[in-house]
Protein backbone atom coordinates (compact mmCIF):
# COMPACT_ATOMS: atom_id res chain seq x y z
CA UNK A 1 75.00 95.46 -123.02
CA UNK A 2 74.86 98.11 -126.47
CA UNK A 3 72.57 99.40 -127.79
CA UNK A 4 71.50 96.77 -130.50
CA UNK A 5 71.67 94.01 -127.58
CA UNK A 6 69.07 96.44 -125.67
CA UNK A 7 67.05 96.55 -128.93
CA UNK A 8 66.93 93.12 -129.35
CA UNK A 9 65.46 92.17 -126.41
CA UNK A 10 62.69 94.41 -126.67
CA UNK A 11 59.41 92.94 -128.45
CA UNK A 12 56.69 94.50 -130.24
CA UNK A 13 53.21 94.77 -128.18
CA UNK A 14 49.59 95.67 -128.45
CA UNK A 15 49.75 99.35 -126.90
CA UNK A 16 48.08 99.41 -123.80
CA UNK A 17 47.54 103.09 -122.72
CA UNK A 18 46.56 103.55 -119.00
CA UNK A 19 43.79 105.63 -117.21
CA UNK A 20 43.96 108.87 -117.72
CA UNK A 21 46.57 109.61 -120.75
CA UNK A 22 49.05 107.94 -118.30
CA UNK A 23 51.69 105.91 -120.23
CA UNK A 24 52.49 102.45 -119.47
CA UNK A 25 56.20 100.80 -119.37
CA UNK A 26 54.86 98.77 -122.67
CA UNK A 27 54.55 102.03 -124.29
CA UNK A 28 57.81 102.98 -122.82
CA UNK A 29 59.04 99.93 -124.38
CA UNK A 30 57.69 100.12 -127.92
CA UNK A 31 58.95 103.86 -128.01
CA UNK A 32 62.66 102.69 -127.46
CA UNK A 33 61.89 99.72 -129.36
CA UNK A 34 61.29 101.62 -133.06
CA UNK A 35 63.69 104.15 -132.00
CA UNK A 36 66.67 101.81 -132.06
CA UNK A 37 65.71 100.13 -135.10
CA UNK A 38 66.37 103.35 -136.63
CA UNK A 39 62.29 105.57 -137.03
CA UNK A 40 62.20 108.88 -136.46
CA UNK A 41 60.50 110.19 -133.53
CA UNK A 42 58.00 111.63 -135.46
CA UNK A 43 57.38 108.10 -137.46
CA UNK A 44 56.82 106.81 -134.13
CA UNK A 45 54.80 109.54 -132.54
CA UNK A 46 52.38 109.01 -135.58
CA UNK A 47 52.60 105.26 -135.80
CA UNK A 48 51.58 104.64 -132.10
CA UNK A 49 49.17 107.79 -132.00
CA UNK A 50 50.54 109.94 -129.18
CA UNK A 51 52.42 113.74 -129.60
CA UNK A 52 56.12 113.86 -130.52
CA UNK A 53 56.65 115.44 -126.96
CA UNK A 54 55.55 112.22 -125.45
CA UNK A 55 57.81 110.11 -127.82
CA UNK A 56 61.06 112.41 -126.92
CA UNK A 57 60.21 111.84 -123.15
CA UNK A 58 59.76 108.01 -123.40
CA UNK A 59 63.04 108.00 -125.81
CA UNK A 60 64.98 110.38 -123.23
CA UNK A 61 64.28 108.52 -119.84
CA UNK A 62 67.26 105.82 -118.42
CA UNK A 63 65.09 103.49 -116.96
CA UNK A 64 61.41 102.62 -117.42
CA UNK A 65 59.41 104.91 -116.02
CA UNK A 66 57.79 104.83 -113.08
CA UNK A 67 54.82 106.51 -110.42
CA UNK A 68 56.45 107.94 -107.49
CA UNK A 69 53.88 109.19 -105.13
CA UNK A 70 54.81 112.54 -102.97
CA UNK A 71 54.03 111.95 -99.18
CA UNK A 72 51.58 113.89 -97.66
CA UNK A 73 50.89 114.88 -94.28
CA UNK A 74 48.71 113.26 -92.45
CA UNK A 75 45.15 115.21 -90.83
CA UNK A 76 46.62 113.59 -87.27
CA UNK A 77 50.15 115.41 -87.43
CA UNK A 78 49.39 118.68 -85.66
CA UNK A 79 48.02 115.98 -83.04
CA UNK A 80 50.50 114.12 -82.33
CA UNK A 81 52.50 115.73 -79.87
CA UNK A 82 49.54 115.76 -77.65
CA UNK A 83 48.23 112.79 -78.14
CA UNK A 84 51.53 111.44 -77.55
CA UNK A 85 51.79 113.81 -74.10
CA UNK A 86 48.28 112.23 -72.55
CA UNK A 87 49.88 108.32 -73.64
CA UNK A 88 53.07 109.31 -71.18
């Protein structure tokens, strides 16, 4: 697909900004939207109210972003082995 076939598809929206400052894929969206229909990343950064930083990250990522939680350890892992020893 180019790039105007990518801009096409994408739609204007209400922006919906998440909890927390956290951007949503609409955002995402709207960023790459006015960027391929030629604004400047500071024209967008002021039209949808959020810093030019933000707007070169949203306009720099592949995909649509995404959360990608780290895993933790768990409290029971140093307990395990054990535990594991009295089950056999």
């Amino acid at each position: 697909m180019s790039v105007l076939g990518f801009c096409e598809t994408l739609v204007p929206h209400e922006r919906a900004q998440g909890e927390g400052g956290v951007h949503q894929v609409q955002d995402w969206a709207e960023v790459k939207r006015l960027h391929c229909i030629g604004k400047s990343k500071q024209v967008i950064a002021a039209e949808l109210g959020m810093s030019r930083i933000t707007v070169y990250r949203l306009v720099a990522f592949e995909g649509s972003p995404h959360y990608e939680r780290a895993l933790g350890l768990s409290l029971l892992d140093p307990f395990k082995d054990p535990i594991r020893g009295l089950l056999d």
